[in-house]
C-alpha atoms as a PDB file:
ATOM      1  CA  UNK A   1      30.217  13.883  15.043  1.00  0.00           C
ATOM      2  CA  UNK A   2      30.606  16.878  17.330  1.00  0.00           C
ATOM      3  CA  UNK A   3      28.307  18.999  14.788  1.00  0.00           C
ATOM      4  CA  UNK A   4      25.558  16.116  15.373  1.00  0.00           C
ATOM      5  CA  UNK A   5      25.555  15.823  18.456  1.00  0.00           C
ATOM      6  CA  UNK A   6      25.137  19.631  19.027  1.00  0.00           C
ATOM      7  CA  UNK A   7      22.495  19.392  16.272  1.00  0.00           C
ATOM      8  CA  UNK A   8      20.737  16.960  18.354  1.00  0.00           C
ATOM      9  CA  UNK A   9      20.950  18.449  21.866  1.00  0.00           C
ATOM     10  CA  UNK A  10      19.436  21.909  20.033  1.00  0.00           C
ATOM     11  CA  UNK A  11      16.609  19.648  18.694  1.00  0.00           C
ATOM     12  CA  UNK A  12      16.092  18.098  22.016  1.00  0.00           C
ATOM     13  CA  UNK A  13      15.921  20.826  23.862  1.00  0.00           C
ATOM     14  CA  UNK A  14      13.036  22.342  21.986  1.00  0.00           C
ATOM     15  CA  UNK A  15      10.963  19.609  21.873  1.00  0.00           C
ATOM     16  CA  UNK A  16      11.154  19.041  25.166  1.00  0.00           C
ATOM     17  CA  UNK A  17      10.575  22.888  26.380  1.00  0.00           C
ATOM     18  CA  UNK A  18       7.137  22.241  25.236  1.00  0.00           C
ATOM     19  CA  UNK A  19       6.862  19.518  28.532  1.00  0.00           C
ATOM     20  CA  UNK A  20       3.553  17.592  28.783  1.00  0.00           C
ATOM     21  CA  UNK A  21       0.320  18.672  31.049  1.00  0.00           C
ATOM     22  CA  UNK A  22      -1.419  16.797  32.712  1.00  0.00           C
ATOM     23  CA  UNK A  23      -4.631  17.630  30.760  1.00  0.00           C
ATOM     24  CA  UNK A  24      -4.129  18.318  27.193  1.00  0.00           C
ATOM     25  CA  UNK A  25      -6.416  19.942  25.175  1.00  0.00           C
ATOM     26  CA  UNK A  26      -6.776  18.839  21.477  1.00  0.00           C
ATOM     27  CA  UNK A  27      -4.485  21.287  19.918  1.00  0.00           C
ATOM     28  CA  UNK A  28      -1.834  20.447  22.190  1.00  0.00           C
ATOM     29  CA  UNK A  29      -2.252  16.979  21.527  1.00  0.00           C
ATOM     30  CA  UNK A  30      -2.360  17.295  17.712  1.00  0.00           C
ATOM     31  CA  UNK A  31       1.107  19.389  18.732  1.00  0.00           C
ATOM     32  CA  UNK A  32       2.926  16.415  20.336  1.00  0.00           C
ATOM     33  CA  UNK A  33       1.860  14.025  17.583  1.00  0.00           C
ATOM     34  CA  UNK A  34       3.033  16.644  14.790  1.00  0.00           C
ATOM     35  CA  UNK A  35       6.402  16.436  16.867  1.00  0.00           C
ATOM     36  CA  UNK A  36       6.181  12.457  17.298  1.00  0.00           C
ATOM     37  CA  UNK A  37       6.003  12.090  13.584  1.00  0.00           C
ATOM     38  CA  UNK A  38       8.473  15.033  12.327  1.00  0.00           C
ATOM     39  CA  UNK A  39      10.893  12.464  14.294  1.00  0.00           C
ATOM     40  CA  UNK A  40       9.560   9.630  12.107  1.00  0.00           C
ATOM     41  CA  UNK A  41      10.037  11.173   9.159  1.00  0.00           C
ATOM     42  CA  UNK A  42      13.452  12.529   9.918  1.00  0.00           C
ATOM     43  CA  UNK A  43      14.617   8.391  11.295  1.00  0.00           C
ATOM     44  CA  UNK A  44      13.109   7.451   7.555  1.00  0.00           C
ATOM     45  CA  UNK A  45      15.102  10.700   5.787  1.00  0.00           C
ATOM     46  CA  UNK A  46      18.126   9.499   7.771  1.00  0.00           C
ATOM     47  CA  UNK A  47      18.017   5.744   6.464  1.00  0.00           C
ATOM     48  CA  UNK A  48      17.246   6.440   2.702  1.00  0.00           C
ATOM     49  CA  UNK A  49      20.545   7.006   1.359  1.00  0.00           C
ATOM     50  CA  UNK A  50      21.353   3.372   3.311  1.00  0.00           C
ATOM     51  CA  UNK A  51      18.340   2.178   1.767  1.00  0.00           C
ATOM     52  CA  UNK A  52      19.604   3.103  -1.727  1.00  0.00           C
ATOM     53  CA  UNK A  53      22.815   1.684  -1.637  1.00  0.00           C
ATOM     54  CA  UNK A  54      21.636  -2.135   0.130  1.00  0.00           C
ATOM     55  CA  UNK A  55      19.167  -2.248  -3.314  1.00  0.00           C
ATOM     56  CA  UNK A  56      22.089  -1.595  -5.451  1.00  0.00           C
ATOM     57  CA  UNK A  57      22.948   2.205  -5.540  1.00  0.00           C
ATOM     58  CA  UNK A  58      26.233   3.448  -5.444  1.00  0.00           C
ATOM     59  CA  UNK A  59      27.906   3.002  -2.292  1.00  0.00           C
ATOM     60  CA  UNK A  60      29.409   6.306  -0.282  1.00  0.00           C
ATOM     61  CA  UNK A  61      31.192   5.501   2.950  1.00  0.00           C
ATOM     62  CA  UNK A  62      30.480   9.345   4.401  1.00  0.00           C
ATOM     63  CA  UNK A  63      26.844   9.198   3.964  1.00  0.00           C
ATOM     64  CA  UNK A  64      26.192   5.756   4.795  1.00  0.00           C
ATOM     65  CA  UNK A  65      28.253   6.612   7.955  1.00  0.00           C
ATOM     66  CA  UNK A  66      25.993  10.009   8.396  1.00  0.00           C
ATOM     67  CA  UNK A  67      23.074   7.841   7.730  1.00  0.00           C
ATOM     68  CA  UNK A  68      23.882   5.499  10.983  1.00  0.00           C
ATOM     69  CA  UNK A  69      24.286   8.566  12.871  1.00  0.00           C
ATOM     70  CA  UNK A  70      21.460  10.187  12.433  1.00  0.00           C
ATOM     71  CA  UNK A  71      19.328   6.591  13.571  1.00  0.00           C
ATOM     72  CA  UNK A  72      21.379   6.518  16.925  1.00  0.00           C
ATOM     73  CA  UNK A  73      20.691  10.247  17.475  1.00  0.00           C
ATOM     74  CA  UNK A  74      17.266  10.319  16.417  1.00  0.00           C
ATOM     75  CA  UNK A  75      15.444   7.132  18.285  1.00  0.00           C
ATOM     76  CA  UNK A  76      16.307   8.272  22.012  1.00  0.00           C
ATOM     77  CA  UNK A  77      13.678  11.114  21.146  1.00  0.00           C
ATOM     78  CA  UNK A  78      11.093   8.492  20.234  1.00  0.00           C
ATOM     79  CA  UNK A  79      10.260   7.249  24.183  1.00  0.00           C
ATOM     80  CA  UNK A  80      10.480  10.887  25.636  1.00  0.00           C
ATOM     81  CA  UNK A  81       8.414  12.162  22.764  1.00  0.00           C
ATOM     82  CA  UNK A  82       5.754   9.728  24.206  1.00  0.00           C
ATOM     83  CA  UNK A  83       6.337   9.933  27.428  1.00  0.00           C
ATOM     84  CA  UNK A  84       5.662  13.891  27.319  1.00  0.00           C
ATOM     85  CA  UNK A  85       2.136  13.438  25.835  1.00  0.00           C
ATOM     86  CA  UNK A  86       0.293  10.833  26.591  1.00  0.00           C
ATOM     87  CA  UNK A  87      -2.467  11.513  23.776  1.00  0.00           C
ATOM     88  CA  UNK A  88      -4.595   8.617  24.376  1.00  0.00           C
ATOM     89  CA  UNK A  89      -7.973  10.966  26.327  1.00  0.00           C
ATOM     90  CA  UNK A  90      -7.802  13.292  23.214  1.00  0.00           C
ATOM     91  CA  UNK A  91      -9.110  13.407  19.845  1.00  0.00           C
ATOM     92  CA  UNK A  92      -6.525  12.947  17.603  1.00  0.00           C
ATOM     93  CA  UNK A  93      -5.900  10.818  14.619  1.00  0.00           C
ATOM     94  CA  UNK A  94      -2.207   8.412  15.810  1.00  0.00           C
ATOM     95  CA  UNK A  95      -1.162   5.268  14.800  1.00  0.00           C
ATOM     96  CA  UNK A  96       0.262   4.992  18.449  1.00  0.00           C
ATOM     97  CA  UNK A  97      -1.017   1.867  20.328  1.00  0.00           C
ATOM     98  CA  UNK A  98      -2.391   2.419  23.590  1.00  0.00           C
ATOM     99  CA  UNK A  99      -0.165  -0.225  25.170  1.00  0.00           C
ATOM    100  CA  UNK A 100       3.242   2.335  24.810  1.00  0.00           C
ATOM    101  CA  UNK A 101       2.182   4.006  28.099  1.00  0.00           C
ATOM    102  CA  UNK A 102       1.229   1.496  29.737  1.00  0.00           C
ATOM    103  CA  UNK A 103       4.626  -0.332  28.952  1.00  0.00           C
ATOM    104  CA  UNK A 104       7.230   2.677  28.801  1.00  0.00           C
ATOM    105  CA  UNK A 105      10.124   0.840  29.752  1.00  0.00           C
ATOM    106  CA  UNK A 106       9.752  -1.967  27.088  1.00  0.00           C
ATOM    107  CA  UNK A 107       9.294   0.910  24.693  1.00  0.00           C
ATOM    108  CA  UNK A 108      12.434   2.680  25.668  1.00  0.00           C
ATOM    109  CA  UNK A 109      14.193  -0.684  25.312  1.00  0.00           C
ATOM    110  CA  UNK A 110      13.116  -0.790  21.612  1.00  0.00           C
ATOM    111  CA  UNK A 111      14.665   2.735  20.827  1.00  0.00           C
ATOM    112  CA  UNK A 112      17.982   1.777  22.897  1.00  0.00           C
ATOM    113  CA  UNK A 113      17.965  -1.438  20.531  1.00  0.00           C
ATOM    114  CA  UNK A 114      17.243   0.934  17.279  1.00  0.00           C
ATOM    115  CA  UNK A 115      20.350   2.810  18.704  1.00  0.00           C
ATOM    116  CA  UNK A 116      22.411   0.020  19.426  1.00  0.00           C
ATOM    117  CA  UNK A 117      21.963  -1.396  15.919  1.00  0.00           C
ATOM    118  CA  UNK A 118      22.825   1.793  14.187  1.00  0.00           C
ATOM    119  CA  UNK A 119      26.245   1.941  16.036  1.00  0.00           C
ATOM    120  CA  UNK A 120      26.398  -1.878  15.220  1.00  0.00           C
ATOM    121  CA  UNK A 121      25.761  -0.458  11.763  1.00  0.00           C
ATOM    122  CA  UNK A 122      28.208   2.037  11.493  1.00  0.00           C
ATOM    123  CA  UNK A 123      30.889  -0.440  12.647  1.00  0.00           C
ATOM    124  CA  UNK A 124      30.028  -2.885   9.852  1.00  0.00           C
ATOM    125  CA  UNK A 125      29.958   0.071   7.412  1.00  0.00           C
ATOM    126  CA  UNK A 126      33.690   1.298   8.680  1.00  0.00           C
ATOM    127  CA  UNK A 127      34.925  -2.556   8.516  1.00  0.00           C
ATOM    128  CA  UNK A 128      32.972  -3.858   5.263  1.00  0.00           C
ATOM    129  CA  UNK A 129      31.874  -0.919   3.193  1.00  0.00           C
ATOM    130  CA  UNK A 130      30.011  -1.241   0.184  1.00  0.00           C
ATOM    131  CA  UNK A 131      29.987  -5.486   0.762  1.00  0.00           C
ATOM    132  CA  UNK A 132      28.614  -4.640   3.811  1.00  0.00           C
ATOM    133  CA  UNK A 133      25.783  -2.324   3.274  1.00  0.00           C
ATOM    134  CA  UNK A 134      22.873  -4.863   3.475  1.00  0.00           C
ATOM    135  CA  UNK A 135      24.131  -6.335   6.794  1.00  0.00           C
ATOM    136  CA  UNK A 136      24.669  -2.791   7.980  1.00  0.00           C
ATOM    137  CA  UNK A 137      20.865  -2.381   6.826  1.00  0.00           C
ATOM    138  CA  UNK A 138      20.016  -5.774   8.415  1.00  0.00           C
ATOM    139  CA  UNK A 139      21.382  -4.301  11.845  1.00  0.00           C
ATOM    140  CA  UNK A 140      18.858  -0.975  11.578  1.00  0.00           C
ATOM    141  CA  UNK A 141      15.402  -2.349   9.836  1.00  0.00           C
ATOM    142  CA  UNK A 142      14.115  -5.489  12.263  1.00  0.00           C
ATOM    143  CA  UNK A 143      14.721  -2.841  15.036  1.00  0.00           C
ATOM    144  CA  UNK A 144      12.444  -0.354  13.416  1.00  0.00           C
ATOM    145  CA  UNK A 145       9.917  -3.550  12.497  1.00  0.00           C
ATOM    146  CA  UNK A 146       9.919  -4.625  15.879  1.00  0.00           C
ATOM    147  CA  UNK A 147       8.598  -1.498  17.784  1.00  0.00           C
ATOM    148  CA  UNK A 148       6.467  -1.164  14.944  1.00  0.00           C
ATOM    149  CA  UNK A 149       4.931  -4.882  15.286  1.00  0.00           C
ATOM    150  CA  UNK A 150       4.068  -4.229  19.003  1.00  0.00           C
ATOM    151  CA  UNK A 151       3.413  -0.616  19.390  1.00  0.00           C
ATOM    152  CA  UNK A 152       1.966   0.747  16.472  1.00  0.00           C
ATOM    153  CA  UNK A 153      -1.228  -0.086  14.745  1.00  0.00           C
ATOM    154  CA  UNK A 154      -2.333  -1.006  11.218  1.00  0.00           C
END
């Protein structure tokens, strides 16, 4: 856990040395939603193996385990990734709804949830383990759903 944790505070700490101007040009913008989504792709990387094993795939306690880890370490980037680049004057291509800077804290309340339900997660994996890999799942996707159902578009 130790070896995350350091893993995240190094990933952190360069994505946030970049820091956000107050007038972005293009290719800085393009920049901060390259880094937006490298953190998408890494939450959706971190819940495959969990996917795998709720549709039927062989259960393994360590990696479901890593799996919820990764979530809770990986969603508190998601509102300071935002709130370092507000994108919405430039020309670049997002999925981003408008309305997450306008309603930052609501936003950072959906990533807290995302975390909360990976550690909810985790416990249900450490309790339950393989019977309890769709409820663990269950804790993790309607968290990702509902950030996605208010603050991203189609």
């Amino acid at each position: 856990m130790k070896k995350l944790l350091v893993t995240g505070a190094i990933i952190a700490s360069s994505i946030f040395s970049v820091g956000a101007m107050a007038q972005m040009s293009d290719e800085d913008a393009a920049a901060a939603v390259k880094r937006r989504q490298s953190v998408f792709q890494m939450l959706s990387f971190a819940n495959g193996p969990l996917g795998q094993m709720a549709r039927g795939g062989d259960f393994d306690a360590e990696a479901a385990s890593l799996a919820a880890d990764r979530v809770a370490m990986l969603a508190p980037m998601i509102p300071d990734l935002f709130a370092m680049a507000d994108t919405r004057s430039n020309s670049v291509t997002t999925r981003a709804a408008d309305t997450i800077w306008d309603s930052q804290a609501d936003f950072a309340q959906l990533a807290q949830d995302l975390v909360d339900g990976a550690m909810a997660a985790k416990e249900i994996l450490a309790s339950q383990g393989a019977a309890g890999v769709r409820e663990a799942v269950g804790q993790i996707g309607p968290k990702c759903g509902a950030c996605h159902d208010r603050f991203r578009l189609d």
